[in-house]
PDB file of N, CA and C in Angstrom:
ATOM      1  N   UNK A   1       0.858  -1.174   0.000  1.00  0.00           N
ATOM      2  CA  UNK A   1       0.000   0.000   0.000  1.00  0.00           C
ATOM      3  C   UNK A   1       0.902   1.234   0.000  1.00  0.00           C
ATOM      4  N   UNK A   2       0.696   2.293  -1.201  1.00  0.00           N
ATOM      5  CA  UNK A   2       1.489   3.162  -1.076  1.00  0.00           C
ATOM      6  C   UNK A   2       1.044   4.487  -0.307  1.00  0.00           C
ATOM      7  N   UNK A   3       1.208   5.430   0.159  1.00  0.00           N
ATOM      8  CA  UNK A   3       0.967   6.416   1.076  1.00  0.00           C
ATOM      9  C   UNK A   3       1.332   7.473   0.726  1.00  0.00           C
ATOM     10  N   UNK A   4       0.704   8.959  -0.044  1.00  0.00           N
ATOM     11  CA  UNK A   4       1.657  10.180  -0.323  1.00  0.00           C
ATOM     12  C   UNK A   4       2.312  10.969   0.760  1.00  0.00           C
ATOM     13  N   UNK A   5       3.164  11.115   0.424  1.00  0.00           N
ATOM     14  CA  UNK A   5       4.194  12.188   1.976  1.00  0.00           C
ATOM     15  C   UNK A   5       3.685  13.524   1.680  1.00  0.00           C
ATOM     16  N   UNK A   6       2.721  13.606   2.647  1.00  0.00           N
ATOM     17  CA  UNK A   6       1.885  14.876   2.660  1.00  0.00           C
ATOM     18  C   UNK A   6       2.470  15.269   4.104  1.00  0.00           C
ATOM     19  N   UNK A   7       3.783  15.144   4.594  1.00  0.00           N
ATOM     20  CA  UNK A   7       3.992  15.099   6.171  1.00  0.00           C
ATOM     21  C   UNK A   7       3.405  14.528   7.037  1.00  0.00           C
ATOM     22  N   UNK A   8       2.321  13.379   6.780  1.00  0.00           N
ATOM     23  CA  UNK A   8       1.910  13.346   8.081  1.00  0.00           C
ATOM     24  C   UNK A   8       2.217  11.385   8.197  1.00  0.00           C
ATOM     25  N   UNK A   9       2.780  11.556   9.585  1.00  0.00           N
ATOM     26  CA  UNK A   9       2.883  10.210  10.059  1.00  0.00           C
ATOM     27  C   UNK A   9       2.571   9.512  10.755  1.00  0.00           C
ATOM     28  N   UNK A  10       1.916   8.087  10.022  1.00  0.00           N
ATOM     29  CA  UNK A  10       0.960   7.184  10.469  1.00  0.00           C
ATOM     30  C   UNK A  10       1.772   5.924  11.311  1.00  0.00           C
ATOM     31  N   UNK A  11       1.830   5.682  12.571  1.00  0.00           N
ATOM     32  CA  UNK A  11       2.542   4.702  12.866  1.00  0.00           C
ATOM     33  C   UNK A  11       2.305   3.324  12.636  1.00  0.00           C
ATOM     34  N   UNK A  12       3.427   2.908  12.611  1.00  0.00           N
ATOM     35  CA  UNK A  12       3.146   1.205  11.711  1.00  0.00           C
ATOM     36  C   UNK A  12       3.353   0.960  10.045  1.00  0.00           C
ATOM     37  N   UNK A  13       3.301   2.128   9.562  1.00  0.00           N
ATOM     38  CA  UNK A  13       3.220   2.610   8.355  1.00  0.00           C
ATOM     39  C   UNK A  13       4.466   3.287   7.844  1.00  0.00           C
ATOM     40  N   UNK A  14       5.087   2.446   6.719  1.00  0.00           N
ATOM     41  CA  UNK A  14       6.318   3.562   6.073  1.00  0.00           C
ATOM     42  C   UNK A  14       5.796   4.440   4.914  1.00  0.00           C
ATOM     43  N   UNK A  15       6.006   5.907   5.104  1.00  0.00           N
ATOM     44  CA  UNK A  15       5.535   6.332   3.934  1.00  0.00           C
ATOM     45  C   UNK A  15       6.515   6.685   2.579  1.00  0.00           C
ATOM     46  N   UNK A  16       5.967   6.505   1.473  1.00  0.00           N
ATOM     47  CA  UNK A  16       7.124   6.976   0.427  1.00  0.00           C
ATOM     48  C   UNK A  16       6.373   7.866  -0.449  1.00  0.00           C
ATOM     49  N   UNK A  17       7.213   8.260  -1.408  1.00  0.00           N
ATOM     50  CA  UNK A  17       6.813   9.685  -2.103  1.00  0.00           C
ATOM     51  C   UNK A  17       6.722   8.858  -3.830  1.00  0.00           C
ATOM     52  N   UNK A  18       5.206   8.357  -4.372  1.00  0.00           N
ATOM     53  CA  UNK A  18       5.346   8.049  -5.611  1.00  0.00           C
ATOM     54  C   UNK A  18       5.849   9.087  -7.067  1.00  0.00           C
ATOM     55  N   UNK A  19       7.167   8.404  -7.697  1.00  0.00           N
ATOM     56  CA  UNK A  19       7.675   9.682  -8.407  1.00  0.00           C
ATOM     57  C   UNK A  19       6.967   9.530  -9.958  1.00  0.00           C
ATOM     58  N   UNK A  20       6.610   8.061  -9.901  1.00  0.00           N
ATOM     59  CA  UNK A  20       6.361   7.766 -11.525  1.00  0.00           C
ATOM     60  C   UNK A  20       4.369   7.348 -11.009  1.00  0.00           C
ATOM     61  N   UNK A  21       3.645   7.512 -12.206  1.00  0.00           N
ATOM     62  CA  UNK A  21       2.355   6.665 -11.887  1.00  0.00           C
ATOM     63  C   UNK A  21       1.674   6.047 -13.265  1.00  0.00           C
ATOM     64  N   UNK A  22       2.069   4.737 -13.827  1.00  0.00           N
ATOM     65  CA  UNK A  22       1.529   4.409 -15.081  1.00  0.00           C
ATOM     66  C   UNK A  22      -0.415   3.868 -15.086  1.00  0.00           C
ATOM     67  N   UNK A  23      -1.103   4.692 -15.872  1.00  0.00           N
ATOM     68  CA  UNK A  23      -2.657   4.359 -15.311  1.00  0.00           C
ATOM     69  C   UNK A  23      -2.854   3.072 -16.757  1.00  0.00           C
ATOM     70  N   UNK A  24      -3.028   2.308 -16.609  1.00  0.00           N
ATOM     71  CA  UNK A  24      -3.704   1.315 -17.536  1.00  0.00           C
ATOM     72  C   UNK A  24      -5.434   1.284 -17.631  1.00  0.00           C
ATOM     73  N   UNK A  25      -5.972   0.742 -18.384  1.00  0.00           N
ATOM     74  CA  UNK A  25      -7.128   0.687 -18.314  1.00  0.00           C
ATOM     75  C   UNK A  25      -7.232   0.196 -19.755  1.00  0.00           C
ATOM     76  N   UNK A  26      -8.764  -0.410 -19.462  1.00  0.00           N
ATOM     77  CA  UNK A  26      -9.429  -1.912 -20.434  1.00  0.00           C
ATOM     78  C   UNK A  26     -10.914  -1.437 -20.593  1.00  0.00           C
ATOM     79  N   UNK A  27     -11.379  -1.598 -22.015  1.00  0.00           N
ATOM     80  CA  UNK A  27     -12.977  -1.505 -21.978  1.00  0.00           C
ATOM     81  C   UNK A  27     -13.383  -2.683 -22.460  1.00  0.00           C
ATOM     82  N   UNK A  28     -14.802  -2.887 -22.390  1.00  0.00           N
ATOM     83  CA  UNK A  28     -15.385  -4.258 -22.967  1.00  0.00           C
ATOM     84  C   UNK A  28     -17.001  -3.535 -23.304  1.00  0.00           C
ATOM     85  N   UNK A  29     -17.317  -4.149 -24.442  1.00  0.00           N
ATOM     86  CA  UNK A  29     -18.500  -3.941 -25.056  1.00  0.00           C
ATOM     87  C   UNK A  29     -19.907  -4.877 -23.719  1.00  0.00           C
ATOM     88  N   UNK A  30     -20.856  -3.936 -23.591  1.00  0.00           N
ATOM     89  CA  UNK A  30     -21.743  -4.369 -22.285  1.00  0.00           C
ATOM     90  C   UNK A  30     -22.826  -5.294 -23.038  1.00  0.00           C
ATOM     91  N   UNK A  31     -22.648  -6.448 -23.270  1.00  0.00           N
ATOM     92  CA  UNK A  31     -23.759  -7.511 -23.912  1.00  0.00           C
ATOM     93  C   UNK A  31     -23.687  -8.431 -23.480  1.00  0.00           C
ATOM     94  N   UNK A  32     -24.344  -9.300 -23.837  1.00  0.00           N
ATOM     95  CA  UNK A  32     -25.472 -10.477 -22.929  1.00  0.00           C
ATOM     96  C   UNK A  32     -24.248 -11.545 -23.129  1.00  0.00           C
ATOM     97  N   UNK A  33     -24.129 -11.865 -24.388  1.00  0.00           N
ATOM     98  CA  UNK A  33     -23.127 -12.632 -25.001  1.00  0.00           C
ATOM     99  C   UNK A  33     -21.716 -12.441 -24.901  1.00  0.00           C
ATOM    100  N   UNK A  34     -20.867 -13.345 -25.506  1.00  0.00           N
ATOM    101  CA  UNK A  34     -19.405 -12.640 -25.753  1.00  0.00           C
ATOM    102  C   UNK A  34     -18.687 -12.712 -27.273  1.00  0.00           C
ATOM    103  N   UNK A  35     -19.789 -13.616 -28.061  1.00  0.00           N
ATOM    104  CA  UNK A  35     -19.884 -13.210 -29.435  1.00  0.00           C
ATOM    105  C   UNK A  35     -21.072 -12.786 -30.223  1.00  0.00           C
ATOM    106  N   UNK A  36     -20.221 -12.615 -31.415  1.00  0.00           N
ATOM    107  CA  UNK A  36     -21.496 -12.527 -32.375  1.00  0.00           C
ATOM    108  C   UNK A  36     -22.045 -13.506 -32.913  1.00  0.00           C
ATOM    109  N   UNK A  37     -23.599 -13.698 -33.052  1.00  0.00           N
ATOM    110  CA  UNK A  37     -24.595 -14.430 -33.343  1.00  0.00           C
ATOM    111  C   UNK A  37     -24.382 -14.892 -34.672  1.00  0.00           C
ATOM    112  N   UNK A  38     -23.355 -13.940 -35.467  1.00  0.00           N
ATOM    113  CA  UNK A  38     -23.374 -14.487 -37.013  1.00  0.00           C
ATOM    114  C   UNK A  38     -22.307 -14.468 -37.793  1.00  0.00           C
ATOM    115  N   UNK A  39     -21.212 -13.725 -36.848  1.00  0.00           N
ATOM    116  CA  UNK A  39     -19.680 -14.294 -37.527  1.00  0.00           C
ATOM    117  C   UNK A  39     -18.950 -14.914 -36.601  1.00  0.00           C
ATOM    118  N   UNK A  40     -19.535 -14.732 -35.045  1.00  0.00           N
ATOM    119  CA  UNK A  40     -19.093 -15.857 -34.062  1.00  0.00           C
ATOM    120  C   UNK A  40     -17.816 -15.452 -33.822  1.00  0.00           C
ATOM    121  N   UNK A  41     -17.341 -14.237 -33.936  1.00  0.00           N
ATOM    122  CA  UNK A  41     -16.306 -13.539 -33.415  1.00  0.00           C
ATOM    123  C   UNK A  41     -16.875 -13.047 -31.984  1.00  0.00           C
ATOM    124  N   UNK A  42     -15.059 -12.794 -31.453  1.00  0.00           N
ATOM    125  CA  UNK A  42     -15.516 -12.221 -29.998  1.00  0.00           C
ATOM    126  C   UNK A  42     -15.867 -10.594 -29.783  1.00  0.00           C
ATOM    127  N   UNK A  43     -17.001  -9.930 -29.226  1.00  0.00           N
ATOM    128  CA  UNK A  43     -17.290  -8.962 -28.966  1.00  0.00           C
ATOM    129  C   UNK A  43     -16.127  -7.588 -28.850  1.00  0.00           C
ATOM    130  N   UNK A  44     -14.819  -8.782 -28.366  1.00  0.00           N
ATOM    131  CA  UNK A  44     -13.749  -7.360 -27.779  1.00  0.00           C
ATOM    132  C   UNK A  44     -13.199  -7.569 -29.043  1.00  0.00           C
ATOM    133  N   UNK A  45     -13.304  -8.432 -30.040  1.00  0.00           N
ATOM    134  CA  UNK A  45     -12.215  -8.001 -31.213  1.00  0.00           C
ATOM    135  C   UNK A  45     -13.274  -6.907 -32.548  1.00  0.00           C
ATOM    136  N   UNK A  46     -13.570  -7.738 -33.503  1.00  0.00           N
ATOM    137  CA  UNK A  46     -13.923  -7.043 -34.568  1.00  0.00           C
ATOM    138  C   UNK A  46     -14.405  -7.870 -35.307  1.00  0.00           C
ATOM    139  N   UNK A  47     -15.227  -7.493 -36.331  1.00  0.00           N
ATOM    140  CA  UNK A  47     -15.970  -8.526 -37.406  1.00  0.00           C
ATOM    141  C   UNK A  47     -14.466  -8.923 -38.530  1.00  0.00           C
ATOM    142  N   UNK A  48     -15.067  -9.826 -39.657  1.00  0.00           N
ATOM    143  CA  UNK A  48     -13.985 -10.673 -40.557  1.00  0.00           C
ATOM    144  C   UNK A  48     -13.964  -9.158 -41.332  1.00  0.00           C
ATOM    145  N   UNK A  49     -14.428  -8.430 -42.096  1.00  0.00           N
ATOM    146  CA  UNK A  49     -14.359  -6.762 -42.668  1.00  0.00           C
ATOM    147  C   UNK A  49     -13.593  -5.767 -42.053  1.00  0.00           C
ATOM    148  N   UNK A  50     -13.420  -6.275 -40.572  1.00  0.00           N
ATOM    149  CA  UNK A  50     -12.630  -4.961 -40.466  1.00  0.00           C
ATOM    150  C   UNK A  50     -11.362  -5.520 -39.516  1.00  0.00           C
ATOM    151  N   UNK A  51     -10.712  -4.500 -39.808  1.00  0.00           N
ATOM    152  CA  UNK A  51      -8.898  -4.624 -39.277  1.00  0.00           C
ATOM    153  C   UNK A  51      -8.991  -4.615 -37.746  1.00  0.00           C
ATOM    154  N   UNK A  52      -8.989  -3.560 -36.919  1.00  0.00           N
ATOM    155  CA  UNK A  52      -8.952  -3.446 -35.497  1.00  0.00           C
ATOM    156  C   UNK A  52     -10.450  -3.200 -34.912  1.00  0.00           C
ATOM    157  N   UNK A  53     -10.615  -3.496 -33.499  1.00  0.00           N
ATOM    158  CA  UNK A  53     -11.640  -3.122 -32.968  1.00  0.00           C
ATOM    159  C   UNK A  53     -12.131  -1.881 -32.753  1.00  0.00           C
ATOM    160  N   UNK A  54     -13.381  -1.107 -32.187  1.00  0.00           N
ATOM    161  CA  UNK A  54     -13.305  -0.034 -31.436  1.00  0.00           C
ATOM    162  C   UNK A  54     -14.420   0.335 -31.725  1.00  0.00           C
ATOM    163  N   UNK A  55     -14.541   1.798 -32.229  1.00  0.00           N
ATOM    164  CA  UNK A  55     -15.628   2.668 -32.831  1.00  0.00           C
ATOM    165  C   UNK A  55     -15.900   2.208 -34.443  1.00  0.00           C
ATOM    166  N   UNK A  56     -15.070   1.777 -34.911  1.00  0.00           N
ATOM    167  CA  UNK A  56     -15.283   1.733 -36.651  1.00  0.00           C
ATOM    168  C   UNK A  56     -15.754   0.418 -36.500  1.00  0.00           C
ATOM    169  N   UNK A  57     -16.291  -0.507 -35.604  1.00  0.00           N
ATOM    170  CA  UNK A  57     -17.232  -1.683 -35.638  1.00  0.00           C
ATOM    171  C   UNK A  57     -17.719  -2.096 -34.291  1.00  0.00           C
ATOM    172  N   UNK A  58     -18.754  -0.967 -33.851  1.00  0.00           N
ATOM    173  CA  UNK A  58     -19.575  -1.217 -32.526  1.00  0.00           C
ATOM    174  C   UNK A  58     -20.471  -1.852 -32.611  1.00  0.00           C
ATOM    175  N   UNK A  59     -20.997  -2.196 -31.340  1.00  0.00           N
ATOM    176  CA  UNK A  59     -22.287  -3.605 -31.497  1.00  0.00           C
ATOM    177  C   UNK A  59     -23.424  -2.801 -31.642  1.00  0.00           C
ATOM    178  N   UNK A  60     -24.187  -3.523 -32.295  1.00  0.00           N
ATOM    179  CA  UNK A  60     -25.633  -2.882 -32.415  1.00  0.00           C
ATOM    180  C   UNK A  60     -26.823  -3.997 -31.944  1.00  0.00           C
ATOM    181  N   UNK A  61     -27.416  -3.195 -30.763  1.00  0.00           N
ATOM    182  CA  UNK A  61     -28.264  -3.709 -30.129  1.00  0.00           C
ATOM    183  C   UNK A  61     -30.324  -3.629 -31.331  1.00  0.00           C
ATOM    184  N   UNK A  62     -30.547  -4.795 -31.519  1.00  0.00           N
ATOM    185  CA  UNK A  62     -32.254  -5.019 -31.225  1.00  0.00           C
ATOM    186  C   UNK A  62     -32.907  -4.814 -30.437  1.00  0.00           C
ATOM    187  N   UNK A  63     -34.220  -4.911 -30.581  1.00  0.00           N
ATOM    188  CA  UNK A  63     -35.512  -4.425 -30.065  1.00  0.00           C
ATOM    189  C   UNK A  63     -35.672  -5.926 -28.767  1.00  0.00           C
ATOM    190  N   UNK A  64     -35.122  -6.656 -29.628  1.00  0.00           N
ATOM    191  CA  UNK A  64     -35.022  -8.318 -28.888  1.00  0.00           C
ATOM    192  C   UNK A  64     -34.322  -8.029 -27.811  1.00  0.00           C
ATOM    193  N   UNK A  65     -32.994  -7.170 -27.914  1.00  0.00           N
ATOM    194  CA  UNK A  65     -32.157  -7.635 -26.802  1.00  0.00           C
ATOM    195  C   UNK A  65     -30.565  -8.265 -27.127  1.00  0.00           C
ATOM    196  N   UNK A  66     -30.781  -8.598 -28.328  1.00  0.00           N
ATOM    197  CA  UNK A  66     -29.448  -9.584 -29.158  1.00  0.00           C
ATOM    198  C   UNK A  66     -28.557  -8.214 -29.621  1.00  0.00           C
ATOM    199  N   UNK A  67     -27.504  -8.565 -29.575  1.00  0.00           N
ATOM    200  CA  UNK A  67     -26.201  -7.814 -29.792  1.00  0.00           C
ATOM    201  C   UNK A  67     -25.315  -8.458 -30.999  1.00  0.00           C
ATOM    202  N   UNK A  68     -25.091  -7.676 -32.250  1.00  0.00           N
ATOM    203  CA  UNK A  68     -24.374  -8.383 -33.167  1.00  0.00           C
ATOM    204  C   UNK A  68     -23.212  -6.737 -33.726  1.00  0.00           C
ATOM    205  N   UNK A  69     -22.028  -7.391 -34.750  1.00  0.00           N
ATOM    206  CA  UNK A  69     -21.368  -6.129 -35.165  1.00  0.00           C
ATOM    207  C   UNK A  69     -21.913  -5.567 -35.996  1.00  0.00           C
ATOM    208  N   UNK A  70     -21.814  -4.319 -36.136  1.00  0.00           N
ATOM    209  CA  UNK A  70     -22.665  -3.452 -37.025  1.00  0.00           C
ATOM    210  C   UNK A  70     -22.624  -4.119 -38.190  1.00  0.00           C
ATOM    211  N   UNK A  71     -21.685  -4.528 -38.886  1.00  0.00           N
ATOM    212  CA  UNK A  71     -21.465  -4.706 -40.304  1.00  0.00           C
ATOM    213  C   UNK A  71     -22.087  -6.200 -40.218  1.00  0.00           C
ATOM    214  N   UNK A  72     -22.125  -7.366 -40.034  1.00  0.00           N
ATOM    215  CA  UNK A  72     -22.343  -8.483 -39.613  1.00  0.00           C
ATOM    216  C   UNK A  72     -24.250  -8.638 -39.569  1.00  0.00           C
ATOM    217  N   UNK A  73     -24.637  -7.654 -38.736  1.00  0.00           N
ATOM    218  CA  UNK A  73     -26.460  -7.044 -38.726  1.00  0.00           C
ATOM    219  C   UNK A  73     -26.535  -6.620 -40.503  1.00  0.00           C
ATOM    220  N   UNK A  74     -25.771  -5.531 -40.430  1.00  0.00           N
ATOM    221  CA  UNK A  74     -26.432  -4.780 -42.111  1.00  0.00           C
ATOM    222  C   UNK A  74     -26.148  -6.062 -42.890  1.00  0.00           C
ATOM    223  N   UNK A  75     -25.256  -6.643 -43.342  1.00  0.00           N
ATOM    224  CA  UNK A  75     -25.114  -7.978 -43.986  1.00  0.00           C
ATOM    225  C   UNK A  75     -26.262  -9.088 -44.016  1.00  0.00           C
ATOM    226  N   UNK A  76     -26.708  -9.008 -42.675  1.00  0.00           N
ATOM    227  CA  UNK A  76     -27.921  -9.970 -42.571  1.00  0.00           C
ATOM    228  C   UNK A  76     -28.949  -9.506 -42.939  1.00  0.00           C
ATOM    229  N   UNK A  77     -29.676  -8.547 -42.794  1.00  0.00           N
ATOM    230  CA  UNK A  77     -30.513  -7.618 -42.984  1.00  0.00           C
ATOM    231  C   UNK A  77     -30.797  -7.439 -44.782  1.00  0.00           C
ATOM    232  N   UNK A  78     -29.684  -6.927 -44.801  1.00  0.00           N
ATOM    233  CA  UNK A  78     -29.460  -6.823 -46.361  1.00  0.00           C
ATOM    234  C   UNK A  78     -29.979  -7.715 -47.307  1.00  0.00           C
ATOM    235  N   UNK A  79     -29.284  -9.275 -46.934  1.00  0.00           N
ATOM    236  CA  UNK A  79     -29.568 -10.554 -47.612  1.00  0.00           C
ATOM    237  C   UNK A  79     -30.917 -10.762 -47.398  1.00  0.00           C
ATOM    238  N   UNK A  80     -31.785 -10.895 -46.271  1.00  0.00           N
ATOM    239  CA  UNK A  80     -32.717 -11.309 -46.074  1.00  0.00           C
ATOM    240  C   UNK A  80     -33.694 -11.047 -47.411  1.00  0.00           C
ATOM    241  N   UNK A  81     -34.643 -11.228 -48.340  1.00  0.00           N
ATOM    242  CA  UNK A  81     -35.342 -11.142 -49.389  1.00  0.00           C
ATOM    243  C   UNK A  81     -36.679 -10.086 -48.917  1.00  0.00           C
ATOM    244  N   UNK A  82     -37.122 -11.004 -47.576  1.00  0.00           N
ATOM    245  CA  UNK A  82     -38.655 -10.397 -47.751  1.00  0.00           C
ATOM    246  C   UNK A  82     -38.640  -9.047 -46.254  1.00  0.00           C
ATOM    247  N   UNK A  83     -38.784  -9.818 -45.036  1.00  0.00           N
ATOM    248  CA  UNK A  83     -38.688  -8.995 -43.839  1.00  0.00           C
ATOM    249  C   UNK A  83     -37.630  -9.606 -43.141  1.00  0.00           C
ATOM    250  N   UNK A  84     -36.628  -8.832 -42.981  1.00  0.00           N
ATOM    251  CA  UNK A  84     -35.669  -9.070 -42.051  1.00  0.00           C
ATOM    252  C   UNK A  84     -35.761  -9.659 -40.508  1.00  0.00           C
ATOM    253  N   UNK A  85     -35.438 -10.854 -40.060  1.00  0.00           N
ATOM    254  CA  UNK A  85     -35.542 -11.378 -38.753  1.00  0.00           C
ATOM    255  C   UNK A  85     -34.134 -11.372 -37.998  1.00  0.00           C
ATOM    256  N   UNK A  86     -34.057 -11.530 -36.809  1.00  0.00           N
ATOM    257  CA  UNK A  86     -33.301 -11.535 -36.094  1.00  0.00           C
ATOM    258  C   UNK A  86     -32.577 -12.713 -35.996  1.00  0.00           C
ATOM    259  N   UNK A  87     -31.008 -13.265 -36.374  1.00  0.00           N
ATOM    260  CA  UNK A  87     -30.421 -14.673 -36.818  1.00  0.00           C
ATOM    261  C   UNK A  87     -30.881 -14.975 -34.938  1.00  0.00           C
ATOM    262  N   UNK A  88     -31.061 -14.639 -34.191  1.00  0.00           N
ATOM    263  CA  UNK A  88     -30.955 -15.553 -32.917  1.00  0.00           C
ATOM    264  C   UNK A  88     -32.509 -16.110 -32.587  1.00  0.00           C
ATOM    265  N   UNK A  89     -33.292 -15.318 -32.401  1.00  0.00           N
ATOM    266  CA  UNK A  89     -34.744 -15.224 -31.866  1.00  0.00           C
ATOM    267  C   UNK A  89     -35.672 -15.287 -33.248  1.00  0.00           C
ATOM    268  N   UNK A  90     -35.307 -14.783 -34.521  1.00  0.00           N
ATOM    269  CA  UNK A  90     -36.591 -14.924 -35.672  1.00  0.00           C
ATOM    270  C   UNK A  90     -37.231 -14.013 -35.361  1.00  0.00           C
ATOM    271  N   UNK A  91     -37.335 -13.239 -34.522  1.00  0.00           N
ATOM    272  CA  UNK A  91     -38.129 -12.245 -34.586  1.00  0.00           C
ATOM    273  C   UNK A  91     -38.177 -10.945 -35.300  1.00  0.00           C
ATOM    274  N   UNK A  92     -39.219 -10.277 -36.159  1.00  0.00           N
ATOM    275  CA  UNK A  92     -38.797  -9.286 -36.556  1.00  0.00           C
ATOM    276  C   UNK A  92     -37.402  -8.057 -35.877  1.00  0.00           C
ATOM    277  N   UNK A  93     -36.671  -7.622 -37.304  1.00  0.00           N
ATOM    278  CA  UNK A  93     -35.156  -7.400 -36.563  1.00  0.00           C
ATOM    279  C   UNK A  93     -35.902  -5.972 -36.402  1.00  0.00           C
ATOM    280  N   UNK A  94     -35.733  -4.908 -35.582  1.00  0.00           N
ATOM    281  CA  UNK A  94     -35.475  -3.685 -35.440  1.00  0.00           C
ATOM    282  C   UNK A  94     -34.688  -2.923 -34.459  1.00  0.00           C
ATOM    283  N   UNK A  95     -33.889  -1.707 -35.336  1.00  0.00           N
ATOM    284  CA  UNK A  95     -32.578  -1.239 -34.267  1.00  0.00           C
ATOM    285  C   UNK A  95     -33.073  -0.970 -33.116  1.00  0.00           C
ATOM    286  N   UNK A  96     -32.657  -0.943 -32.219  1.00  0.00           N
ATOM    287  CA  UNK A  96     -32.559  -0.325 -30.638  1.00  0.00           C
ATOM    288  C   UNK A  96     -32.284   0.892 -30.310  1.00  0.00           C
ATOM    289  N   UNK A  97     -33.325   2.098 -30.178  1.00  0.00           N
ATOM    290  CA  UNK A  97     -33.063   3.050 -30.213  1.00  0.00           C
ATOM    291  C   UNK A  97     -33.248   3.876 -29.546  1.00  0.00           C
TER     292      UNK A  97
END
């Protein structure tokens, strides 16, 4: 446990003065699953279309509740002929909005 030397001394306790402080930190996409429903990739990476994860391929939530990558949904959607369903539930697909 480190302690800043603000002068004041706690007995039992050595205090030191931190000179360096490296902050790390991790995000993860908030869904039910941990892939996608239709390229079966993992949520923290990216669909087979795109290079790296992040903003240029976020999940897009349904009306259902199901979470797929943006590009991966429009793909399905797209193909579908008549009314678009949802690849998990069949239920009519609509965005989450």
């Amino acid at each position: 446990m480190f302690f800043l030397d603000i002068g004041v001394s706690l007995p039992g306790y050595v205090l030191c003065l931190l000179k360096e402080w490296h902050a790390v930190a991790s995000w993860t996409w908030d869904a039910q699953d941990e892939t996608c429903g239709i390229c079966r990739m993992a949520f923290d990476g990216c669909c087979p279309d795109c290079k790296l994860p992040g903003d240029d391929c976020p999940l897009i939530w349904g009306v259902c509740n199901h979470a797929f990558h943006l590009h991966c949904i429009l793909k399905w959607v797209n193909s579908q002929t008549s009314q678009a369903h949802c690849p998990m539930c069949r239920r009519e697909w609509q965005f989450k909005g």
